[in-house]
PDB file of N, CA and C in Angstrom:
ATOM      1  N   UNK A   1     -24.455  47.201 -52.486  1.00  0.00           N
ATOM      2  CA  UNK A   1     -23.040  46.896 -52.368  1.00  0.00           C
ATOM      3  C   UNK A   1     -22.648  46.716 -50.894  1.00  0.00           C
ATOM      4  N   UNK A   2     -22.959  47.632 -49.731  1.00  0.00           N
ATOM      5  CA  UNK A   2     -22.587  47.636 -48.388  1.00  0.00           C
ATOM      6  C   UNK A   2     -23.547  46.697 -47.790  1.00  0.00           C
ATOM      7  N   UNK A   3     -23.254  45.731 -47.114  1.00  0.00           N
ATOM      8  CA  UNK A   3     -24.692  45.141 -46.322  1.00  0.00           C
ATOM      9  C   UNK A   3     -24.949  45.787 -45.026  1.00  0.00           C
ATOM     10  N   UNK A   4     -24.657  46.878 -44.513  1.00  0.00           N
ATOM     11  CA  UNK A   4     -25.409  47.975 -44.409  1.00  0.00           C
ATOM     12  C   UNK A   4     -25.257  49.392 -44.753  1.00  0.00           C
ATOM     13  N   UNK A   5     -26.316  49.566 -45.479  1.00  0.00           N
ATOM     14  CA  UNK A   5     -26.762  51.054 -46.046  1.00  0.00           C
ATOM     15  C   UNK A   5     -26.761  52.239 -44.749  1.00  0.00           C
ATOM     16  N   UNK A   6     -26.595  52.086 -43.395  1.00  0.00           N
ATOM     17  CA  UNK A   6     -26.926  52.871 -42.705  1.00  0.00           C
ATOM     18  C   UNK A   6     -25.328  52.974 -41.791  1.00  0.00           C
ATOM     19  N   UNK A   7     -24.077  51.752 -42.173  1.00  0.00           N
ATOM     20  CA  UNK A   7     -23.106  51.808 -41.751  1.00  0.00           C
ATOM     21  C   UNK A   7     -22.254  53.332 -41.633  1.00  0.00           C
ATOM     22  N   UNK A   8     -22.165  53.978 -40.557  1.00  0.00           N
ATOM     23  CA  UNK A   8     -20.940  54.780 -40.852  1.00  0.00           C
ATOM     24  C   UNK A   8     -19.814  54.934 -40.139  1.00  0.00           C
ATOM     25  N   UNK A   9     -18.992  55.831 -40.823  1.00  0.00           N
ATOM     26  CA  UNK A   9     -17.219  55.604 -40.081  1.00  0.00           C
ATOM     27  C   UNK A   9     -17.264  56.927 -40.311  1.00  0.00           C
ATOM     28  N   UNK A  10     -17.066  58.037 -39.462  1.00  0.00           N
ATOM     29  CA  UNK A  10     -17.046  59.141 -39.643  1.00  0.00           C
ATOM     30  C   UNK A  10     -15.619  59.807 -39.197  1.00  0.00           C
ATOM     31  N   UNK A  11     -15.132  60.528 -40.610  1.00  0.00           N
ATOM     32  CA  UNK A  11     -13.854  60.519 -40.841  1.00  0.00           C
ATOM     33  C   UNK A  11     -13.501  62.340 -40.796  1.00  0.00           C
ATOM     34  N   UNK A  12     -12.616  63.056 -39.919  1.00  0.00           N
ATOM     35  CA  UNK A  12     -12.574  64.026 -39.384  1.00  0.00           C
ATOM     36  C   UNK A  12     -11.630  64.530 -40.920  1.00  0.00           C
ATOM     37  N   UNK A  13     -11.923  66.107 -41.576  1.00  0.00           N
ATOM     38  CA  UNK A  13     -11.427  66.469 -42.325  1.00  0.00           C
ATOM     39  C   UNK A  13     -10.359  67.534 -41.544  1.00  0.00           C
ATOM     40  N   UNK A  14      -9.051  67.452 -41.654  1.00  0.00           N
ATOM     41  CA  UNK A  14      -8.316  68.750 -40.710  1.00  0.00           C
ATOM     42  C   UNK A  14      -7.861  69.861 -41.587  1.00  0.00           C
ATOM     43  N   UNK A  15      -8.537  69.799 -42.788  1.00  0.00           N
ATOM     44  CA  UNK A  15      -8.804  71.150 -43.650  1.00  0.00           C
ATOM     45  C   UNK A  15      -9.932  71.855 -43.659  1.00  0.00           C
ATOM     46  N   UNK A  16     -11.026  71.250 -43.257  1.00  0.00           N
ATOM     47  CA  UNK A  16     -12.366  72.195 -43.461  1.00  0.00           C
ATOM     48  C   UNK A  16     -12.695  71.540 -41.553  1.00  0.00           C
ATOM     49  N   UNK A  17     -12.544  70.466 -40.977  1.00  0.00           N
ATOM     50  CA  UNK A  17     -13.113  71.009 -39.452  1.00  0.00           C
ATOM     51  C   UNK A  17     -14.406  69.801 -39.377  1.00  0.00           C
ATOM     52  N   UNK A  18     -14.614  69.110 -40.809  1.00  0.00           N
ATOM     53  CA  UNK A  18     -16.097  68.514 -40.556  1.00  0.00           C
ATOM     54  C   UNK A  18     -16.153  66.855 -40.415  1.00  0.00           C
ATOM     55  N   UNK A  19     -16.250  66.369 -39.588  1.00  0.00           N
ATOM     56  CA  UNK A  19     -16.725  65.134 -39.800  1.00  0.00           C
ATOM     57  C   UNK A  19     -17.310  64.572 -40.717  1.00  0.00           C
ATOM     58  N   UNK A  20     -17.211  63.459 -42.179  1.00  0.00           N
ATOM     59  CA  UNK A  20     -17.870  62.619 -43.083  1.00  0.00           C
ATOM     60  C   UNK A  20     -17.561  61.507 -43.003  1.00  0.00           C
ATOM     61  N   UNK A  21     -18.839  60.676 -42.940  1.00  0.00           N
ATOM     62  CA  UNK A  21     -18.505  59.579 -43.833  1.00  0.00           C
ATOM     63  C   UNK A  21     -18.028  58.617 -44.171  1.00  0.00           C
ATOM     64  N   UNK A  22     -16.967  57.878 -44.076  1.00  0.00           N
ATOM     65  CA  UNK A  22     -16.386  57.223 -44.965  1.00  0.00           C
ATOM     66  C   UNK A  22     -16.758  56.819 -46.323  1.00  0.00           C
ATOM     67  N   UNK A  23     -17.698  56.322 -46.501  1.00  0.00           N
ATOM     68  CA  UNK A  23     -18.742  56.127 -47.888  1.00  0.00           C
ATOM     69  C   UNK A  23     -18.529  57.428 -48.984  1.00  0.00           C
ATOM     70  N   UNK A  24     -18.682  58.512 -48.070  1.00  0.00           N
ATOM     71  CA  UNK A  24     -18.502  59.577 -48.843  1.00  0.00           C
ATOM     72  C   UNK A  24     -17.367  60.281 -49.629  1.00  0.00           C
ATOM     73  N   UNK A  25     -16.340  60.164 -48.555  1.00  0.00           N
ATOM     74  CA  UNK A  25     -15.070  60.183 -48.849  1.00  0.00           C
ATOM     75  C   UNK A  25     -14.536  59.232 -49.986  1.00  0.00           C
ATOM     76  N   UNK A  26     -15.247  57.652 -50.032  1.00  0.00           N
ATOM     77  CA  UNK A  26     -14.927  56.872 -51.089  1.00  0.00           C
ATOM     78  C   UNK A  26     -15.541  57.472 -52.449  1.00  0.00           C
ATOM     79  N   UNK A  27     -16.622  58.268 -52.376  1.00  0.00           N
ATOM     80  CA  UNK A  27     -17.245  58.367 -53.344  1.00  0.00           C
ATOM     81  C   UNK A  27     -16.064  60.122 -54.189  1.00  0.00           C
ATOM     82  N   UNK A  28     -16.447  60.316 -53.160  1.00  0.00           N
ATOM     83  CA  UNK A  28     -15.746  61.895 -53.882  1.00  0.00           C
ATOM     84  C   UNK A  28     -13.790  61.586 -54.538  1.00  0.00           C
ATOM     85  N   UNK A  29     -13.442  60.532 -53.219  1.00  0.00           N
ATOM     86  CA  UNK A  29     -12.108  60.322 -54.511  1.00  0.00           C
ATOM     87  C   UNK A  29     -12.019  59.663 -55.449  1.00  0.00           C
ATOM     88  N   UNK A  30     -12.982  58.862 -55.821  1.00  0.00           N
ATOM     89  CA  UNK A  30     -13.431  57.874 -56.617  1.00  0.00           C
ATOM     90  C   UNK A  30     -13.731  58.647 -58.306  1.00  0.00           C
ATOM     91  N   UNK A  31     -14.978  60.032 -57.783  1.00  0.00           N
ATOM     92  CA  UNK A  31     -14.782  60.763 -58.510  1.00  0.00           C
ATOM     93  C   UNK A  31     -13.680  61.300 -58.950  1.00  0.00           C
ATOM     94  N   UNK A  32     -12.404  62.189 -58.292  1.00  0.00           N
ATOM     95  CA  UNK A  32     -11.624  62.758 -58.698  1.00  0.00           C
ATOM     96  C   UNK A  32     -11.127  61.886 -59.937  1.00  0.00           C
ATOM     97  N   UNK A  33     -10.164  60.502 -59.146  1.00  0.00           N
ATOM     98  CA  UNK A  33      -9.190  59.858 -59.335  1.00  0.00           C
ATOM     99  C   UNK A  33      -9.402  58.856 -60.604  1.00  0.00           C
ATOM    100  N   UNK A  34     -10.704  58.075 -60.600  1.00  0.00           N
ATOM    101  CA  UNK A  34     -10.977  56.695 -60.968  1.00  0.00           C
ATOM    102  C   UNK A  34     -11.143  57.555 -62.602  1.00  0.00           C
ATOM    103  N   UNK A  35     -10.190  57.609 -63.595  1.00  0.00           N
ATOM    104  CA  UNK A  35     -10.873  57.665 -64.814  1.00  0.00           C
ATOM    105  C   UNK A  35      -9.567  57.051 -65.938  1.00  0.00           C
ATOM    106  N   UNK A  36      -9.969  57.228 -66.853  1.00  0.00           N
ATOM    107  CA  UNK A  36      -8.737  56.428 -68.267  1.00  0.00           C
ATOM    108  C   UNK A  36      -8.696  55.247 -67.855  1.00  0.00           C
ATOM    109  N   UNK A  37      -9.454  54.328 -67.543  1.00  0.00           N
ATOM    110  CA  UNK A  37      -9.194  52.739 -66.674  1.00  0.00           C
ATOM    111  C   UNK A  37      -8.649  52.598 -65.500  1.00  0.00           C
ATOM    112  N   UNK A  38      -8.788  53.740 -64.516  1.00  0.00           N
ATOM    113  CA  UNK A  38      -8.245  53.538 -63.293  1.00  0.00           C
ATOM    114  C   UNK A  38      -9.120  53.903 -62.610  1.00  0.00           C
ATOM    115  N   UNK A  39      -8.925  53.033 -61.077  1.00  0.00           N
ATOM    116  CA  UNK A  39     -10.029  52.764 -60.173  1.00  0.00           C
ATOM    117  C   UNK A  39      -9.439  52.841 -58.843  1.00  0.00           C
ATOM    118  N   UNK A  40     -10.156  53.178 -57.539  1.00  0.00           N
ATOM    119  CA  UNK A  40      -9.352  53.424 -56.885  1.00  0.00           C
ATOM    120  C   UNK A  40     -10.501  52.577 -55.506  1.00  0.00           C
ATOM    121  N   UNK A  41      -9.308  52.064 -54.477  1.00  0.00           N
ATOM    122  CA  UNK A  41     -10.310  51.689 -53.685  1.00  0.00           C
ATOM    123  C   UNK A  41     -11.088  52.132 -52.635  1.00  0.00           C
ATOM    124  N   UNK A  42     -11.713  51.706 -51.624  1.00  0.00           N
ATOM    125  CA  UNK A  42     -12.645  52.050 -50.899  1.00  0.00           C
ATOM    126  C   UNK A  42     -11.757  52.932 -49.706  1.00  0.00           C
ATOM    127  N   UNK A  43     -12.118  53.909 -49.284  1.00  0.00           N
ATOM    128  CA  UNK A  43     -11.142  54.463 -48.359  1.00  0.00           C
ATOM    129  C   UNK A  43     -11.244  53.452 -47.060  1.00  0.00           C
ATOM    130  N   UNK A  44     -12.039  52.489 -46.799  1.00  0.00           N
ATOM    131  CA  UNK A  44     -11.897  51.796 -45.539  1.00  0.00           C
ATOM    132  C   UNK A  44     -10.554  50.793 -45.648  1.00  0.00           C
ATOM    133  N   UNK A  45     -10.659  50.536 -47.187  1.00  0.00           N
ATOM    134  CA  UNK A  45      -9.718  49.528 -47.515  1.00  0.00           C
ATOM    135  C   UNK A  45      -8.152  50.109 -47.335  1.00  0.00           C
ATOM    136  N   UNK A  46      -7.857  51.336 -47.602  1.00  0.00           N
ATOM    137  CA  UNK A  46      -6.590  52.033 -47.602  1.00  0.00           C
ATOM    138  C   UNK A  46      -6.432  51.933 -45.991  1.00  0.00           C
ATOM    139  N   UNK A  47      -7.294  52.386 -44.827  1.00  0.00           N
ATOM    140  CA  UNK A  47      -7.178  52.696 -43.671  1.00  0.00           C
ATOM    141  C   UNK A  47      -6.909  51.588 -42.972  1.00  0.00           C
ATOM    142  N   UNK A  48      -7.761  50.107 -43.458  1.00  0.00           N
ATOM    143  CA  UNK A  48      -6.918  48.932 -42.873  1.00  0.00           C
ATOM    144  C   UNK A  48      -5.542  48.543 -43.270  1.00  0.00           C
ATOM    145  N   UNK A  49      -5.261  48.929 -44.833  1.00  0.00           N
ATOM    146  CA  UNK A  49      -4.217  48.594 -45.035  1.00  0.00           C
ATOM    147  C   UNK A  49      -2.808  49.588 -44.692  1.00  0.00           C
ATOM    148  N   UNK A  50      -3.148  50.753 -44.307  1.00  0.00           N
ATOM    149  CA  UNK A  50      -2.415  51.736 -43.954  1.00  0.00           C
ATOM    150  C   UNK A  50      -2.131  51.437 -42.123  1.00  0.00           C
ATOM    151  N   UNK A  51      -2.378  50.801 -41.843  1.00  0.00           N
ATOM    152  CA  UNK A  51      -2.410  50.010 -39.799  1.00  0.00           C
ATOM    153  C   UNK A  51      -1.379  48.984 -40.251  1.00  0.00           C
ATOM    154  N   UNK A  52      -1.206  48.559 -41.074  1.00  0.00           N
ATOM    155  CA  UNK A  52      -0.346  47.342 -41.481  1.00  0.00           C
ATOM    156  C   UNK A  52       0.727  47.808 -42.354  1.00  0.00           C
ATOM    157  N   UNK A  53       0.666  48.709 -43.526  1.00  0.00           N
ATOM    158  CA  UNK A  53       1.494  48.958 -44.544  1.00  0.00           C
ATOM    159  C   UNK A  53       2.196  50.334 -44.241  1.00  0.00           C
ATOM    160  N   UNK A  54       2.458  51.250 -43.324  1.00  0.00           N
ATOM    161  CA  UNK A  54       1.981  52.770 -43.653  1.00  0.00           C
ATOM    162  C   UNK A  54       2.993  53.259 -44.627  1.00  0.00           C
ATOM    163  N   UNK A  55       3.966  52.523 -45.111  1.00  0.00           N
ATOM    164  CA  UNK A  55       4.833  53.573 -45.897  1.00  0.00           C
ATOM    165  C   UNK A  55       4.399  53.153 -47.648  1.00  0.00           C
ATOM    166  N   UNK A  56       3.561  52.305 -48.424  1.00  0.00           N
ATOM    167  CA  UNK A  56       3.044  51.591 -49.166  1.00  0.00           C
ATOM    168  C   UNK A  56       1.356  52.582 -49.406  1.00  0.00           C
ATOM    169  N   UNK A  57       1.168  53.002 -48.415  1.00  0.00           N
ATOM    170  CA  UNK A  57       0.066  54.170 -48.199  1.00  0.00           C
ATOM    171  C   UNK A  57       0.331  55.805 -47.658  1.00  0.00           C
ATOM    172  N   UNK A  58       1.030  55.616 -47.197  1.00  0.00           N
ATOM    173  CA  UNK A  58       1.260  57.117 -47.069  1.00  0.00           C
ATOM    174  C   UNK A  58       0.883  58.189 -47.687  1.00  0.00           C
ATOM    175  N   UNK A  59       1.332  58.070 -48.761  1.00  0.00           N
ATOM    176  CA  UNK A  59       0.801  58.790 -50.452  1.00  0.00           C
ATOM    177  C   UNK A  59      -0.386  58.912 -51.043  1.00  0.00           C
ATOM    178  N   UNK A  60      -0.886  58.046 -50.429  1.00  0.00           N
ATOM    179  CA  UNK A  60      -2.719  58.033 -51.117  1.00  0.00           C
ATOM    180  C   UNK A  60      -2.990  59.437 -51.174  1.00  0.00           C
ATOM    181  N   UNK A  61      -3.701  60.052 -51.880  1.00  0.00           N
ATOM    182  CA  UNK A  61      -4.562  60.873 -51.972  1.00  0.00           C
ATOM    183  C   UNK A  61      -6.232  60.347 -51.737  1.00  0.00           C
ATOM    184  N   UNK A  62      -6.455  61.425 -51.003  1.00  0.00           N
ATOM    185  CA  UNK A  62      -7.606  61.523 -50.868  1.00  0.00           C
ATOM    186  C   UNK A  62      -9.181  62.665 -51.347  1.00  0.00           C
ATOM    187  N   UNK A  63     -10.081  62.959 -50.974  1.00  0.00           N
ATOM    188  CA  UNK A  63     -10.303  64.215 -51.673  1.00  0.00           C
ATOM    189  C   UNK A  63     -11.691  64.070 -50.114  1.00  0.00           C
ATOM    190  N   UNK A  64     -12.077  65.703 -49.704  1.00  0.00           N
ATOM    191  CA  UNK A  64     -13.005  66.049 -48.610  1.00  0.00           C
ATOM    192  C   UNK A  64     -14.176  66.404 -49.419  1.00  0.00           C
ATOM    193  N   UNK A  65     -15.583  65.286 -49.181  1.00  0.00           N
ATOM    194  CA  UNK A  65     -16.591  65.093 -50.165  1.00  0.00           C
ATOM    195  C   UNK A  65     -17.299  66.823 -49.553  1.00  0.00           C
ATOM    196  N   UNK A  66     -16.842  67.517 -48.039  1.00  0.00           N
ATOM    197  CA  UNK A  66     -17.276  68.582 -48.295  1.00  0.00           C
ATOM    198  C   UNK A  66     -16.493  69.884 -48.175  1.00  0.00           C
ATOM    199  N   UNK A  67     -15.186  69.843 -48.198  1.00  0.00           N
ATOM    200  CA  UNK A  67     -14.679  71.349 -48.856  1.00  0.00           C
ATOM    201  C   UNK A  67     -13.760  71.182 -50.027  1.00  0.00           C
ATOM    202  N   UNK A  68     -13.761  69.259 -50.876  1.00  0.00           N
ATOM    203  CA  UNK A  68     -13.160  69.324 -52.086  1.00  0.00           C
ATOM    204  C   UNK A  68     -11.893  69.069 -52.005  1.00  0.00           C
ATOM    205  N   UNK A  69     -11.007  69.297 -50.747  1.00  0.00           N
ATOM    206  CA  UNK A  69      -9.447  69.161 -50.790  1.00  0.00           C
ATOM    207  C   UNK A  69      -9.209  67.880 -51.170  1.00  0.00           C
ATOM    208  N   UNK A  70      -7.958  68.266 -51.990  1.00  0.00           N
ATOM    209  CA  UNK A  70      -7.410  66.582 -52.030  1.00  0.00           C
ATOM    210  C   UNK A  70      -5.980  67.318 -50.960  1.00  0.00           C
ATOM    211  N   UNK A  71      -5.932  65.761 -50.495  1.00  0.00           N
ATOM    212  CA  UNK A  71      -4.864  65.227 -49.154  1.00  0.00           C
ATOM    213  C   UNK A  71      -4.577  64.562 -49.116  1.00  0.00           C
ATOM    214  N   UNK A  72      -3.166  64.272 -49.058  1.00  0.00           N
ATOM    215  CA  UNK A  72      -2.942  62.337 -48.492  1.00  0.00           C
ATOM    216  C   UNK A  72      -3.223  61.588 -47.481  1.00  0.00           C
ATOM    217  N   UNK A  73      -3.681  61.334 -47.280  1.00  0.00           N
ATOM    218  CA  UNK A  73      -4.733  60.163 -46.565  1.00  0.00           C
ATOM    219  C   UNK A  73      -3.541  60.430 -45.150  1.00  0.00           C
ATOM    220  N   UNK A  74      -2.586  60.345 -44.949  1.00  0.00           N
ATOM    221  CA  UNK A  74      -1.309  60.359 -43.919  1.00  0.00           C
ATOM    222  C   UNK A  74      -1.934  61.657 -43.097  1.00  0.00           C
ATOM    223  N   UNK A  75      -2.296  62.321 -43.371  1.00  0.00           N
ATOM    224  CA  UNK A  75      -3.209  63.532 -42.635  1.00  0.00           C
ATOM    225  C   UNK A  75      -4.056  63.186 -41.870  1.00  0.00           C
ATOM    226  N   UNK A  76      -4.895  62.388 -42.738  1.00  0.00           N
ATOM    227  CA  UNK A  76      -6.129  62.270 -41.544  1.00  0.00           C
ATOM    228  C   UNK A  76      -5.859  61.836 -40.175  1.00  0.00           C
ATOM    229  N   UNK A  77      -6.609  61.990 -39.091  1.00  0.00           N
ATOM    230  CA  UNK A  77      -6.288  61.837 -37.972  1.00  0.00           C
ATOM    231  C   UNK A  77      -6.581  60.352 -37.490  1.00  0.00           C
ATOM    232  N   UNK A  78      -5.564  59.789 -37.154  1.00  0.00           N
ATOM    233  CA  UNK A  78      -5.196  57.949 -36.621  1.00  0.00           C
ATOM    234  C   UNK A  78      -6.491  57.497 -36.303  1.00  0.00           C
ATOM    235  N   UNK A  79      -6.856  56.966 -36.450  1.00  0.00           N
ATOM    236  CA  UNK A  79      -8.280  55.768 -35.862  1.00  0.00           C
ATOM    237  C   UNK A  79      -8.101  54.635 -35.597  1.00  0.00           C
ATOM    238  N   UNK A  80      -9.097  54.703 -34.528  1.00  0.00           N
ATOM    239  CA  UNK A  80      -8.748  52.887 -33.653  1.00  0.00           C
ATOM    240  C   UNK A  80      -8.991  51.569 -34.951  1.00  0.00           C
ATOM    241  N   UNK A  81      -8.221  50.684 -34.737  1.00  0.00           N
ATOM    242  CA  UNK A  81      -8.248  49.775 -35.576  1.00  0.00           C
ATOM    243  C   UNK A  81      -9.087  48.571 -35.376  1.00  0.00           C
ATOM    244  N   UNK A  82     -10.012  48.471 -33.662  1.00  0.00           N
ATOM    245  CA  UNK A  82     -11.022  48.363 -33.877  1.00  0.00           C
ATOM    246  C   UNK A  82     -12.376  48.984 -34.548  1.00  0.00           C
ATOM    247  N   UNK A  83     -12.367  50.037 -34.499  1.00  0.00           N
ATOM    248  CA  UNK A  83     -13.577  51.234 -35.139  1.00  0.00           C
ATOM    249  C   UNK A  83     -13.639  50.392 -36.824  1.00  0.00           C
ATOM    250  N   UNK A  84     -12.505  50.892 -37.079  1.00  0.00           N
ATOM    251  CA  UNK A  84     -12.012  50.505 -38.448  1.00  0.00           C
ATOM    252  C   UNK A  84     -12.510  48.782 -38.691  1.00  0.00           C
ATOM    253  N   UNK A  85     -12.389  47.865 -37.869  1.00  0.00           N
ATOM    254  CA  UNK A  85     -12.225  46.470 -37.954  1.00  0.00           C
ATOM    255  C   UNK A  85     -14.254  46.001 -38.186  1.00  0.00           C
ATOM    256  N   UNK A  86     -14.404  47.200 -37.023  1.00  0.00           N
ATOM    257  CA  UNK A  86     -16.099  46.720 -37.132  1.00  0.00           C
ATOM    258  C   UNK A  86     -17.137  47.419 -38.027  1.00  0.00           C
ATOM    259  N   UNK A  87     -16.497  48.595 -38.442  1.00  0.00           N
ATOM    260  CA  UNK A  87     -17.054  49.322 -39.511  1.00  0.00           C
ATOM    261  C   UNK A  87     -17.007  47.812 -40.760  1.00  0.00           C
ATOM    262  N   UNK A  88     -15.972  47.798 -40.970  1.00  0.00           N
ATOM    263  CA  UNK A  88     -15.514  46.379 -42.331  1.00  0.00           C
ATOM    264  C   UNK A  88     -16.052  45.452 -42.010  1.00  0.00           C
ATOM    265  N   UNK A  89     -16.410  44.735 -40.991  1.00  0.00           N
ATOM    266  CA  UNK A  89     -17.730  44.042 -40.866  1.00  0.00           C
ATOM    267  C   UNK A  89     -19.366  44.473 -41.494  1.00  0.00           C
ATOM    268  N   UNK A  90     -19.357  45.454 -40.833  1.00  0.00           N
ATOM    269  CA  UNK A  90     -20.805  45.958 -41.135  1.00  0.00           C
ATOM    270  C   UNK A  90     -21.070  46.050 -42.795  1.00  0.00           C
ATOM    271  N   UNK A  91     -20.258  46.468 -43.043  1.00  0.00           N
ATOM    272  CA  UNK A  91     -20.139  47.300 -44.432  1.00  0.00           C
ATOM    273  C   UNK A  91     -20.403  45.857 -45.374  1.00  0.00           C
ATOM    274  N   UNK A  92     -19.227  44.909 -44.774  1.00  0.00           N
ATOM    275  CA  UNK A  92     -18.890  43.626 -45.788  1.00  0.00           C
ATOM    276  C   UNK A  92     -17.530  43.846 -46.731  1.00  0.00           C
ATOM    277  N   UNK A  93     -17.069  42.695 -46.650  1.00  0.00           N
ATOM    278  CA  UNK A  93     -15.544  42.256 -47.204  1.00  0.00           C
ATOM    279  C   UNK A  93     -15.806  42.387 -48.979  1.00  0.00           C
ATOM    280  N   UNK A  94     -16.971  42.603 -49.062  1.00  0.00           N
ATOM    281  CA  UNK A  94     -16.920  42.988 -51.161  1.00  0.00           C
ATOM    282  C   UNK A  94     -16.942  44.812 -51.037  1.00  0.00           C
ATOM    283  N   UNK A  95     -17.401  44.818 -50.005  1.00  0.00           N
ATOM    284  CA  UNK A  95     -17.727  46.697 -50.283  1.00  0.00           C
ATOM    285  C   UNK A  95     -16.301  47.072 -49.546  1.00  0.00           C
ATOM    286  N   UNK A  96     -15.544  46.686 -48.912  1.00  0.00           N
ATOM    287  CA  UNK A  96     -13.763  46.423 -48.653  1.00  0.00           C
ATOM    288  C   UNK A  96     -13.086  46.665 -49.508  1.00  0.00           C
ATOM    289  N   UNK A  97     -13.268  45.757 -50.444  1.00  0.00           N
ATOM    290  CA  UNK A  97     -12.339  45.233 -51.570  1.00  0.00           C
ATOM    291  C   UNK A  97     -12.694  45.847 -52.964  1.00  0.00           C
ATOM    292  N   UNK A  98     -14.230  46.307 -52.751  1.00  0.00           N
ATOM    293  CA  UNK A  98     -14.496  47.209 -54.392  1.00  0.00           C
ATOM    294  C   UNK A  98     -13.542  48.130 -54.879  1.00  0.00           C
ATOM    295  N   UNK A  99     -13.119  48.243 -56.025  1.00  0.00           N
ATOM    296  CA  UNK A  99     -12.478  49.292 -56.503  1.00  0.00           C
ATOM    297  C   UNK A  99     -13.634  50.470 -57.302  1.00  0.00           C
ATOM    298  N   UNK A 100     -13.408  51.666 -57.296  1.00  0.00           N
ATOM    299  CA  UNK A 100     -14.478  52.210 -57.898  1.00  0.00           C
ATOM    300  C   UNK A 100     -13.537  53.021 -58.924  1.00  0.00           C
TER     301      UNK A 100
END
């Protein structure tokens, strides 16, 4: 799905202290959230669209693939929107746009 497997965006949790992931973070809210026909998207995709939208995102929930919290994404701590811009390169515009 990512055209690269080794891409990361490492995303600071300010409930548990740990750096993950992004990938991971997609995966663990994906788990929570995505069930009864609902799907949720890639957390890179919320973070570009949250630089452009923030009151349309604000609310997201999120969940920390390592102490479990769910949070609204409005927590996490701001990231450059280059970081963000070249991570979504690496990754690729389908692994962007996947809903899981």
């Amino acid at each position: 799905m990512r055209l690269s497997e080794t891409a990361q965006l490492m995303i600071y949790c300010p409930r548990c202290g740990n750096y993950v992931n992004e990938y991971n973070w997609t995966l663990e809210t994906a788990s929570k959230f995505s069930e009864n026909g609902k799907s949720t998207p890639t957390l890179i995709y919320v973070l570009l669209q949250l630089a452009d939208h923030p009151q349309q995102w604000e609310n997201f929930k999120v969940v920390c693939p390592r102490c479990h919290e769910t949070m609204p994404v409005k927590i996490l701590p701001p990231m450059d929107r280059q970081q963000l811009e070249a991570y979504a390169r690496e990754v690729g515009e389908a692994y962007v746009n996947f809903q899981y």
